[in-house]
Protein backbone atom coordinates (compact mmCIF):
# COMPACT_ATOMS: atom_id res chain seq x y z
CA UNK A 1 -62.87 92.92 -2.98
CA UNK A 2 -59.83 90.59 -1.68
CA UNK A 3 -60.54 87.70 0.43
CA UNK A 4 -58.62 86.52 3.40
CA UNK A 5 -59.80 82.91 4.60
CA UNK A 6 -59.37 81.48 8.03
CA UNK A 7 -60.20 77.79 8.74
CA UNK A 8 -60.06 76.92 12.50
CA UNK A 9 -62.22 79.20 14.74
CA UNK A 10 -60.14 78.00 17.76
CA UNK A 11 -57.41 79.81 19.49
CA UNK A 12 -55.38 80.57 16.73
CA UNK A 13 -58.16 81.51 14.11
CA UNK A 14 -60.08 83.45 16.52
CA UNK A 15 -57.35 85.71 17.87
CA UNK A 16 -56.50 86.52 14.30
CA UNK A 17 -59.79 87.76 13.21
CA UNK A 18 -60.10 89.98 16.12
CA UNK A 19 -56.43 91.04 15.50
CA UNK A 20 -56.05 91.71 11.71
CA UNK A 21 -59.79 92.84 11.52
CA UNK A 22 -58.96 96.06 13.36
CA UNK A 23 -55.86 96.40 10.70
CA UNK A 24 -57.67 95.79 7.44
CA UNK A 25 -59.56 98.00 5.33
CA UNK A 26 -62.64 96.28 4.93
CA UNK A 27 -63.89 98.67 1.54
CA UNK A 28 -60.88 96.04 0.50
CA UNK A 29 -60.89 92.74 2.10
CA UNK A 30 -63.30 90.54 3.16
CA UNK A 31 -62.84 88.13 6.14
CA UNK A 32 -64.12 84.56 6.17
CA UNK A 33 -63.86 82.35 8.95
CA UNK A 34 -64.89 78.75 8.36
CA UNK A 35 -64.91 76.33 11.62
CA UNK A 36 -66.93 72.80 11.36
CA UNK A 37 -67.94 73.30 15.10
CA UNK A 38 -69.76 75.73 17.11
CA UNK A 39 -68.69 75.21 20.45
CA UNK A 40 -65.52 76.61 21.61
CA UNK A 41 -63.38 74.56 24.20
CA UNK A 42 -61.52 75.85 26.90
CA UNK A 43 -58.93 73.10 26.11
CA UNK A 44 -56.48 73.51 29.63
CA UNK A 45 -59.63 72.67 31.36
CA UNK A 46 -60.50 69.62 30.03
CA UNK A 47 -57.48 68.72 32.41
CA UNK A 48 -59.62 70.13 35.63
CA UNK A 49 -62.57 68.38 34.85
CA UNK A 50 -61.71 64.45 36.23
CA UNK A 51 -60.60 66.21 39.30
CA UNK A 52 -63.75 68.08 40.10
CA UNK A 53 -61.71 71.45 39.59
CA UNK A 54 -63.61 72.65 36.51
CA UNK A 55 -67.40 71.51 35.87
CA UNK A 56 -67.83 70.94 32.43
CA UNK A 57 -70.02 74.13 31.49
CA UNK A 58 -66.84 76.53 32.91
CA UNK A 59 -65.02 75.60 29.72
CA UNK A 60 -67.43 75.75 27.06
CA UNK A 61 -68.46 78.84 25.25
CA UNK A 62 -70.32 79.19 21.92
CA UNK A 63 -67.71 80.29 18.90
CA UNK A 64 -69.86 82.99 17.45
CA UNK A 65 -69.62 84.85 20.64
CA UNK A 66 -66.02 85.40 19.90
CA UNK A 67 -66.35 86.39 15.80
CA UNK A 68 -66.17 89.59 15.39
CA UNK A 69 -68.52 92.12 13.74
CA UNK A 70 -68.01 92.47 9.87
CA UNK A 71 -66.70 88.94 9.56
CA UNK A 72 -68.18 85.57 7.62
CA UNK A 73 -68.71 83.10 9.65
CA UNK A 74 -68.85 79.98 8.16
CA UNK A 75 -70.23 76.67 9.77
CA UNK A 76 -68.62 73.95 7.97
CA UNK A 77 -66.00 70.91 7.39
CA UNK A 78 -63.44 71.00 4.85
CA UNK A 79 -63.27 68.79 2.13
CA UNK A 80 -59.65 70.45 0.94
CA UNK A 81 -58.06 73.04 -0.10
CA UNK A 82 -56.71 73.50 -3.68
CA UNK A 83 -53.77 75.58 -3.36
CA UNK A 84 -52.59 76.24 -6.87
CA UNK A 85 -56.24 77.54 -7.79
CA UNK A 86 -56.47 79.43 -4.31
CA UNK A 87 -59.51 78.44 -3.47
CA UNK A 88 -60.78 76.00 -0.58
CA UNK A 89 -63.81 73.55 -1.04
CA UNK A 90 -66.41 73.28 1.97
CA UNK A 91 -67.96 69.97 2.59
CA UNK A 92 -71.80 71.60 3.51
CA UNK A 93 -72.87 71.89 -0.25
CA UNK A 94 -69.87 71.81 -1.88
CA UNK A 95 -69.23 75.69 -1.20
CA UNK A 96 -66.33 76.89 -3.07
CA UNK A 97 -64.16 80.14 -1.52
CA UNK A 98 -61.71 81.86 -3.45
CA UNK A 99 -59.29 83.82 -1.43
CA UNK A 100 -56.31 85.82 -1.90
CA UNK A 101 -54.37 84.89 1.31
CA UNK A 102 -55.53 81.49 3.32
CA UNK A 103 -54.50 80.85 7.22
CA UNK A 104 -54.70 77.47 8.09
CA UNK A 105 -55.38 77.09 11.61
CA UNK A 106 -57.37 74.15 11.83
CA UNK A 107 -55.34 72.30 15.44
CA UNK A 108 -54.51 68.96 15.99
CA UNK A 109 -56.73 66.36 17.50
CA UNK A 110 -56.49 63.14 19.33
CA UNK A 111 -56.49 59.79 17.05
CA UNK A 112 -56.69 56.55 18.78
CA UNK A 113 -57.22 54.62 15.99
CA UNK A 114 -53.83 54.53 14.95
CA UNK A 115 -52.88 52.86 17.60
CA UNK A 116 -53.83 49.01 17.50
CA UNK A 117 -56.61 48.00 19.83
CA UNK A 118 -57.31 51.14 21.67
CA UNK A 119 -60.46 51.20 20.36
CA UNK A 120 -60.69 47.52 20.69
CA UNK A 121 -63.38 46.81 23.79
CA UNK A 122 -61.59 48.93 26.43
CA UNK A 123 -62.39 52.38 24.99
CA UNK A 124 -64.67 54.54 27.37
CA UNK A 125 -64.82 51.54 29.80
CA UNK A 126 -61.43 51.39 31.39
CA UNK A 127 -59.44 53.31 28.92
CA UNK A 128 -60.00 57.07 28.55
CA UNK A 129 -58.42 60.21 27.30
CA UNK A 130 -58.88 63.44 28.89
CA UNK A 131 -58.24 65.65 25.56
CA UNK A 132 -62.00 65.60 24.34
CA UNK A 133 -64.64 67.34 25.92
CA UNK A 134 -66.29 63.43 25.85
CA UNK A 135 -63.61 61.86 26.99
CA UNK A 136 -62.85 63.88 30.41
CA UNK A 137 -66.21 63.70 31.39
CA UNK A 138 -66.29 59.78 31.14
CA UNK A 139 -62.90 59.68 33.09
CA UNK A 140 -63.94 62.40 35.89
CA UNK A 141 -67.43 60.05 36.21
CA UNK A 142 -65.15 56.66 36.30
CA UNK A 143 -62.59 58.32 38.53
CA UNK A 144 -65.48 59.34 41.33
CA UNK A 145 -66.07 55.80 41.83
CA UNK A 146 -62.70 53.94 41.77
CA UNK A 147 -61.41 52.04 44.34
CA UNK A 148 -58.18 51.98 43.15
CA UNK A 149 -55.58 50.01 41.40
CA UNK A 150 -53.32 50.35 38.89
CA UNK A 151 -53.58 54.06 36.71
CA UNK A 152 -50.94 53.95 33.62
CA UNK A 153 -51.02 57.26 32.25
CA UNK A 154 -49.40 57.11 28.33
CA UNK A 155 -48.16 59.02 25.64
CA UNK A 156 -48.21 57.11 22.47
CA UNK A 157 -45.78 59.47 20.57
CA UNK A 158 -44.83 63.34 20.02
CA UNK A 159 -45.90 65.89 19.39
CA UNK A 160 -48.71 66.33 21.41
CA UNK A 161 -51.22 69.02 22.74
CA UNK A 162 -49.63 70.87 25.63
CA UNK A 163 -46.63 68.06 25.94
CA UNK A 164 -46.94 68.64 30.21
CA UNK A 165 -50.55 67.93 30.55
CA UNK A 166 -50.05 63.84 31.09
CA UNK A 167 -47.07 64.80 33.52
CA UNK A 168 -50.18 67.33 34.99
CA UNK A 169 -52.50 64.63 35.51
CA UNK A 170 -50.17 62.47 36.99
CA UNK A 171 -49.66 65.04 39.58
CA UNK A 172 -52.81 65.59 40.18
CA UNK A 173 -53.85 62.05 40.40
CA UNK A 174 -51.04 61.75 43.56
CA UNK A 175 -53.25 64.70 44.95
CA UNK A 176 -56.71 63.50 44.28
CA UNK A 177 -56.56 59.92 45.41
CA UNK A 178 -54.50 61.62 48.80
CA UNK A 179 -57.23 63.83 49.04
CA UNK A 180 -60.09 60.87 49.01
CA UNK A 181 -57.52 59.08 51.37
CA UNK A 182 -56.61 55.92 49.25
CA UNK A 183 -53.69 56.80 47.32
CA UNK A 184 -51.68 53.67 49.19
CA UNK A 185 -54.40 51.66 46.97
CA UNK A 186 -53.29 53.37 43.72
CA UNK A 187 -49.97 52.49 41.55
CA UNK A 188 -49.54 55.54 39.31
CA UNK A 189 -47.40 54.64 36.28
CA UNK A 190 -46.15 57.45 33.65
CA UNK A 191 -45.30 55.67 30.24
CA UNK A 192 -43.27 57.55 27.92
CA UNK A 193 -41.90 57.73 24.25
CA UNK A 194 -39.14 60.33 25.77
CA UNK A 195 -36.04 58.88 27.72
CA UNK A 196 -37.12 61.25 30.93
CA UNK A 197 -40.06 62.57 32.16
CA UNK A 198 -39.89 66.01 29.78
CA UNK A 199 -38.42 66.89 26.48
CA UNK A 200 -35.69 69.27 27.75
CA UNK A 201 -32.34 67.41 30.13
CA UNK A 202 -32.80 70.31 33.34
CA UNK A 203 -36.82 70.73 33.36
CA UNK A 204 -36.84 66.50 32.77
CA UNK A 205 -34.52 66.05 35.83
CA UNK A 206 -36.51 68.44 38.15
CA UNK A 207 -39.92 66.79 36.80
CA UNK A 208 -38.19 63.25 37.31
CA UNK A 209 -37.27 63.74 40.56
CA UNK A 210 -40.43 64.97 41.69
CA UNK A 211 -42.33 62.39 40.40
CA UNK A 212 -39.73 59.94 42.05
CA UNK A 213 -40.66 61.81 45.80
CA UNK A 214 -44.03 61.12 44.95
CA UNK A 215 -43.82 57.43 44.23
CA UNK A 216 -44.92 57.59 40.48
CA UNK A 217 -42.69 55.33 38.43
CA UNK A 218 -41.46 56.82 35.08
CA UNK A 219 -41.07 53.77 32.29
CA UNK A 220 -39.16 56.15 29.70
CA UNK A 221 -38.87 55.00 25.80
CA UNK A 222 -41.93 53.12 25.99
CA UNK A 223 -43.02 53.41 22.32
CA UNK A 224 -46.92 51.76 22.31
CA UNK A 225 -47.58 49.22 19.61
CA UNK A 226 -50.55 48.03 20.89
CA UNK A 227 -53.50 47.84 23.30
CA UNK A 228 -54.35 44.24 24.59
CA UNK A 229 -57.85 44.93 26.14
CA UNK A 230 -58.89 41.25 27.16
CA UNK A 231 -55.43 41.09 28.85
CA UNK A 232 -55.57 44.87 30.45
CA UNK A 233 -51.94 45.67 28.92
CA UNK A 234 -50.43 47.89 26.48
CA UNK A 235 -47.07 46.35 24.85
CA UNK A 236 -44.54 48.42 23.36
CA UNK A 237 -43.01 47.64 19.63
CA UNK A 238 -39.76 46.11 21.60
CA UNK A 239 -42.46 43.57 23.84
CA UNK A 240 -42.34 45.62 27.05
CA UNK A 241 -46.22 44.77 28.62
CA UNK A 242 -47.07 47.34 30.86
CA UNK A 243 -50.26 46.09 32.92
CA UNK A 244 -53.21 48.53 33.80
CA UNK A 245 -56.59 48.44 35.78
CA UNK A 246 -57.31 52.33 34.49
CA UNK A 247 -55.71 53.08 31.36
CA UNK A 248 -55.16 57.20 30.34
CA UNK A 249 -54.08 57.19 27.16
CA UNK A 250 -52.79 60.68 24.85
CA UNK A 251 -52.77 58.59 21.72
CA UNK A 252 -51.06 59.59 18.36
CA UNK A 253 -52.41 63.35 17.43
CA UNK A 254 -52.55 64.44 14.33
CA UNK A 255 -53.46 67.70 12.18
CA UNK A 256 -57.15 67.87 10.17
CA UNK A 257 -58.05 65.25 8.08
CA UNK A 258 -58.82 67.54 4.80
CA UNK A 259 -55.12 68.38 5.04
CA UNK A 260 -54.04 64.98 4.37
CA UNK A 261 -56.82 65.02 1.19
CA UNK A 262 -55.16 68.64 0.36
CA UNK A 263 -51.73 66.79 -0.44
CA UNK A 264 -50.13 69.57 2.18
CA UNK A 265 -48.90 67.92 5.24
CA UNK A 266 -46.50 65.62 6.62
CA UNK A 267 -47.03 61.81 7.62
CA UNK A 268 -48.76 63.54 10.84
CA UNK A 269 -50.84 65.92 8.72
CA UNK A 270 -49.09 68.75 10.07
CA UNK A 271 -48.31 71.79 7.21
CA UNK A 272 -44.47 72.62 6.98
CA UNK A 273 -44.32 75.89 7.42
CA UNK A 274 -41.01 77.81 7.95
CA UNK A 275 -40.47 78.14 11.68
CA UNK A 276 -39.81 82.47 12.03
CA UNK A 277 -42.01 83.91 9.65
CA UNK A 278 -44.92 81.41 9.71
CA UNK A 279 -45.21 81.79 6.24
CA UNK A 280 -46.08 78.51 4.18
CA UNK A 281 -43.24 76.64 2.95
CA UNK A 282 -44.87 76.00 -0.46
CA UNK A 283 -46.81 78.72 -0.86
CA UNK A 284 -46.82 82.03 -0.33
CA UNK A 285 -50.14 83.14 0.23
CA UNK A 286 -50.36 80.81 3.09
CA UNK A 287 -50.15 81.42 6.69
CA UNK A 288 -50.11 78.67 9.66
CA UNK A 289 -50.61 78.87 12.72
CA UNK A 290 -50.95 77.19 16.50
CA UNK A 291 -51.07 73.07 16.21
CA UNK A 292 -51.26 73.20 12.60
CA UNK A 293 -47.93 73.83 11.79
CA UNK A 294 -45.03 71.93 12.01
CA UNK A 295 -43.28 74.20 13.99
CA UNK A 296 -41.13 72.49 16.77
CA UNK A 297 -42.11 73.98 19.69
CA UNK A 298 -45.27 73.45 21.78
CA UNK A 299 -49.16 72.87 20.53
CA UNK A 300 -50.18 75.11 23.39
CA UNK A 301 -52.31 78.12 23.50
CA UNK A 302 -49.54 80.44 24.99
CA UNK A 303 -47.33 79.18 21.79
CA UNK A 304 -50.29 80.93 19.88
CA UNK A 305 -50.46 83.74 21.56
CA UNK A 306 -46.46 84.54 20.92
CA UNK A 307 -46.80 83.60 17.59
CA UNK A 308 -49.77 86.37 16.55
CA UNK A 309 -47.57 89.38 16.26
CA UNK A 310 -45.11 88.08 13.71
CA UNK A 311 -47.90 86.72 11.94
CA UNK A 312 -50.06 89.74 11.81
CA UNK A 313 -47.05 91.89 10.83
CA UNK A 314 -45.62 89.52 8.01
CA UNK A 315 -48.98 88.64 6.68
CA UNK A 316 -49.53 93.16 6.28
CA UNK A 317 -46.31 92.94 5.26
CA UNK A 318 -46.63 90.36 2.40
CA UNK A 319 -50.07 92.40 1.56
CA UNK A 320 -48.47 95.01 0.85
CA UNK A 321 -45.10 94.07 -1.03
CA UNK A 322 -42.72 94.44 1.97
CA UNK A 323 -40.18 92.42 3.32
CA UNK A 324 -41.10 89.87 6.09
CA UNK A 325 -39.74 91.04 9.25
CA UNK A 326 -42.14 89.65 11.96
CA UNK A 327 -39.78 87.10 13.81
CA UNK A 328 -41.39 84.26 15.89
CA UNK A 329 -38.11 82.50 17.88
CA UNK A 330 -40.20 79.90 19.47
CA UNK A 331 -41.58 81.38 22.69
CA UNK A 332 -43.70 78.99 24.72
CA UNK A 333 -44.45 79.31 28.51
CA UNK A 334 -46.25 76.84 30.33
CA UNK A 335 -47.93 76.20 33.82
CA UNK A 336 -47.34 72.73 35.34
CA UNK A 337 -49.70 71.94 37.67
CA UNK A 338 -48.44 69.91 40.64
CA UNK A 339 -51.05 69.40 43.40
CA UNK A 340 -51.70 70.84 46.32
CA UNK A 341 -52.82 73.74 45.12
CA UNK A 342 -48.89 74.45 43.75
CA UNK A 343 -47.42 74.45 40.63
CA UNK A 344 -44.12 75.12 37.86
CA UNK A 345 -43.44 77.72 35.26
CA UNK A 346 -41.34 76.82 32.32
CA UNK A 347 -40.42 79.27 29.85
CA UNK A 348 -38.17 78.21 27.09
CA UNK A 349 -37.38 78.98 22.99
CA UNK A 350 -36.67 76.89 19.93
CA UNK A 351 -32.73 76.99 21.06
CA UNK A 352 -32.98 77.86 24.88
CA UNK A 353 -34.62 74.98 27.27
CA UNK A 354 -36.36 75.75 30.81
CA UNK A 355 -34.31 77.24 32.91
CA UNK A 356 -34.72 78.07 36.96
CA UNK A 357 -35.21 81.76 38.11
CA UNK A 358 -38.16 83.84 38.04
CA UNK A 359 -40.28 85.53 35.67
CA UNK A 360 -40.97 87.81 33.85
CA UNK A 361 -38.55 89.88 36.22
CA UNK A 362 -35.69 88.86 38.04
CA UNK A 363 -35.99 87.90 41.67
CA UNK A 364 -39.83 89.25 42.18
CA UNK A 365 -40.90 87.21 39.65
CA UNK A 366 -43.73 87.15 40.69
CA UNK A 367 -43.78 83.45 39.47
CA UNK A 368 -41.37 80.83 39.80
CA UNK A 369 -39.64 79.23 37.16
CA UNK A 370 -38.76 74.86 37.74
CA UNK A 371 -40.01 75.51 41.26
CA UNK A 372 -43.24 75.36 42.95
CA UNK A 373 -45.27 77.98 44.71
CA UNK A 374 -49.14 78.57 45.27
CA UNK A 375 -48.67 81.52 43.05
CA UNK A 376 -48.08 79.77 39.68
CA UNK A 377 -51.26 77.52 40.94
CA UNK A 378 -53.44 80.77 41.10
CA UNK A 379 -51.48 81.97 37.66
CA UNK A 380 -52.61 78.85 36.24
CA UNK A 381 -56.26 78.92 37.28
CA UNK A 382 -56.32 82.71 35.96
CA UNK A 383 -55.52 82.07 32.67
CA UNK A 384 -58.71 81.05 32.31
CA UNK A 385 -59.93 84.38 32.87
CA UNK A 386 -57.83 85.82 30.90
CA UNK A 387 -58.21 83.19 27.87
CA UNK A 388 -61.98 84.08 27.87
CA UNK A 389 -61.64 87.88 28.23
CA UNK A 390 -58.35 88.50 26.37
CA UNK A 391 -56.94 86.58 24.22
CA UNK A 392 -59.73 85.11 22.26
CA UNK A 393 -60.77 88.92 21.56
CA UNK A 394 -57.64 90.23 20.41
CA UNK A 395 -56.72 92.06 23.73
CA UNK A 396 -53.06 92.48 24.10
CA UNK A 397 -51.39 90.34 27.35
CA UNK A 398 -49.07 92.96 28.64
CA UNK A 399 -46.35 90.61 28.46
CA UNK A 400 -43.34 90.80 26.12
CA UNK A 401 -43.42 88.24 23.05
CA UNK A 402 -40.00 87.52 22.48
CA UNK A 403 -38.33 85.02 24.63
CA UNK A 404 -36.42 86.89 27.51
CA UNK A 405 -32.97 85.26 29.74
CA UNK A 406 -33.78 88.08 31.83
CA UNK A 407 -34.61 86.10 35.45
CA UNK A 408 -33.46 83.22 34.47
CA UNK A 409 -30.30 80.99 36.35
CA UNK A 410 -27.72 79.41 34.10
CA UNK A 411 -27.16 76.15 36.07
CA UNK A 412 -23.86 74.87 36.01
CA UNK A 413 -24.53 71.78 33.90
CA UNK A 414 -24.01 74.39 30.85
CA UNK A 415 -20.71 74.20 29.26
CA UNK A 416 -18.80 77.67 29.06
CA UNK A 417 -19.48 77.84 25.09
CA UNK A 418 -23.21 78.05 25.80
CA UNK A 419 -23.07 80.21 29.00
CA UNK A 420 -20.71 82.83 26.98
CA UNK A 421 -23.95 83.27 24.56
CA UNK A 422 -26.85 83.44 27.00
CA UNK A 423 -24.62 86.02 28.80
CA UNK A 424 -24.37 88.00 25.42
CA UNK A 425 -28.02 87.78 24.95
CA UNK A 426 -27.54 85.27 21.84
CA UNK A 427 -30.04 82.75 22.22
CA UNK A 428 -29.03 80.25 19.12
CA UNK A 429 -26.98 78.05 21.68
């Protein structure tokens, strides 16, 4: 009997199992799915939550629920893996697995201790994150009772989860303290690594300019050195202060700790992994996928979901002596909320940013790509739905992997070079 191991039984682990389950023989292989938690998190609405749009039990659902019948599940930490012996060790009584083919899908998560001082008297008090189940349940009970002031919302440094989700809560901040009528009593304040308000020049110019016709004020290359609690500022490694009554902080975030003890991942304990086939650099019996990878694209759940077919079909094909032809190029969509009950669409590639247009078809969309509508609001809100009920059990989204210019608008600020390609269909620009 062959083994395939899976460690992570979050969004990427999960969907696997249900996937390649229904693919494998299992008089041959045996499935083992080791996750060191048993709750699974709804992550997208941990972003609800300090805005009373999601209560807490919405986004919570118990991970056996979602295993599915015929595989191991295994409730456990890792203490590493040992890739030249193929095996993995498990931290709940030293279990040793052997397998024959390991997927590492074992996320990111938020670590303010590397930056100095977050957790230095502030923490939980007047300085929250809203990426852990604790964290946006503290902010959403602070939040009900402020008065107002001055909210900094920062980003220590990139990559993060879902890289729009601070620009989200800024948003929605604008909305909720409009809503309770004393948003001329708040000072919002988005402090970023990036020189604009987004990653990409056209989707960072749109965002910028709507958080300008809001009044939120956008201090760009703001790289955090350090929280100063007694004082109420953070100061950047170039001795910008930045003063804050209500701090919202995305600190560093970095990949599981038992990869750093495995000797496989980078200085952010993220596992290099080549970029189209998802295949371990290093080794070859290795898959990774979702946040664990140092893929550079988005840690986002849709980012997952485009990534499962050329994993599925490389990791068959590499079972069974073929050639790897699955091809992930980078796909990642995204819903921006932006108040009001409106919101964004970006859609975008490893070489092709956000553009404007519509998708997935041209003109009836039916959402709206760099623009807002109350359509990609309701889109956004039933993902949920269809995160639960779909994607988590291996239920196809009928909506084409690949990245697609079909829809989108080439805005003039591309240079004729790059326009001639997207109008071939070649999307390396």
């Amino acid at each position: 009997m062959k083994t395939l191991l899976i460690l992570g039984a979050g969004t990427a682990g999960t969907m696997l199992a249900n996937k390649i389950t229904r693919k494998l023989d299992s008089r041959v292989w045996k499935v083992i799915l080791v996750d060191k938690d048993e709750t699974h998190y709804y992550q997208p609405g941990f972003l609800f939550v300090p805005f009373g749009m999601n209560k807490p039990q919405e986004i919570i659902r118990p991970k056996r629920k979602y295993v599915p019948a015929g595989v191991e599940f295994v409730l456990s930490d890792v203490e590493r893996i040992d890739p030249g012996a193929n095996q993995v060790i498990l931290t709940k009584e030293n279990r040793v697995i052997h397998y024959d083919y390991l997927v590492i899908a074992s996320g990111t998560e938020i670590r303010p201790d590397q930056v100095e001082g977050m957790l230095d008297g502030g923490w939980q008090q007047n300085i929250f994150d809203f990426y852990t189940f604790e964290g946006t349940n503290k902010l959403a009970n602070f939040l009900k009772t402020w008065q107002g002031g001055r909210l900094v919302v920062n980003v220590a440094e990139m990559p993060i989860k879902c890289p729009v989700a601070p620009l989200e809560f800024v948003f929605l901040a604008d909305w909720y303290f409009t809503r309770r009528g004393i948003r001329n009593k708040v000072d919002i304040i988005y402090s970023t690594p990036l020189p604009g308000a987004f990653t990409k020049p056209i989707a960072a110019a749109h965002l910028g300019d709507m958080l300008e016709k809001r009044g939120i004020h956008v201090e760009s290359e703001f790289n955090i050195g350090e929280v100063d609690s007694t004082k109420n500022v953070i100061r950047s490694w170039d001795d910008r202060e930045i003063p804050y009554d209500l701090l919202v902080a995305t600190p560093t975030n970095m990949g599981a700790e038992f990869i750093e003890r495995s000797g496989m991942g980078d200085e952010l304990n993220f596992v290099p992994t080549n970029k189209h086939t998802l295949q371990s650099e290093q080794w070859e019996n290795i898959w990774v996928l979702g946040d664990a990878a140092n893929l550079p694209t988005s840690k986002a759940g849709a980012v997952v979901h485009y990534q499962m077919e050329a994993a599925i079909e490389n990791l068959l094909a590499h079972m069974q002596g073929r050639e790897l032809k699955g091809h992930f190029d980078g796909h990642a969509n995204c819903f921006v909320e932006s108040g009001f009950n409106k919101g964004l669409l970006i859609d975008f590639n490893y070489d092709v940013e956000p553009l404007p247009g519509a998708f997935p078809m041209p003109i009836v969309g039916p959402f709206k790509l760099l623009g807002e509508s109350v359509f990609n609001h309701w889109g956004k809100l039933a993902f949920g739905w269809m995160y639960w009920n779909l994607m988590l059990k291996g239920i196809d989204i009928p909506l084409p992997n690949e990245f697609s210019m079909l829809g989108k608008v080439i805005p003039e600020s591309f240079d004729a070079k790059q326009t001639l390609k997207l109008q071939r269909g070649d999307s390396h620009v």
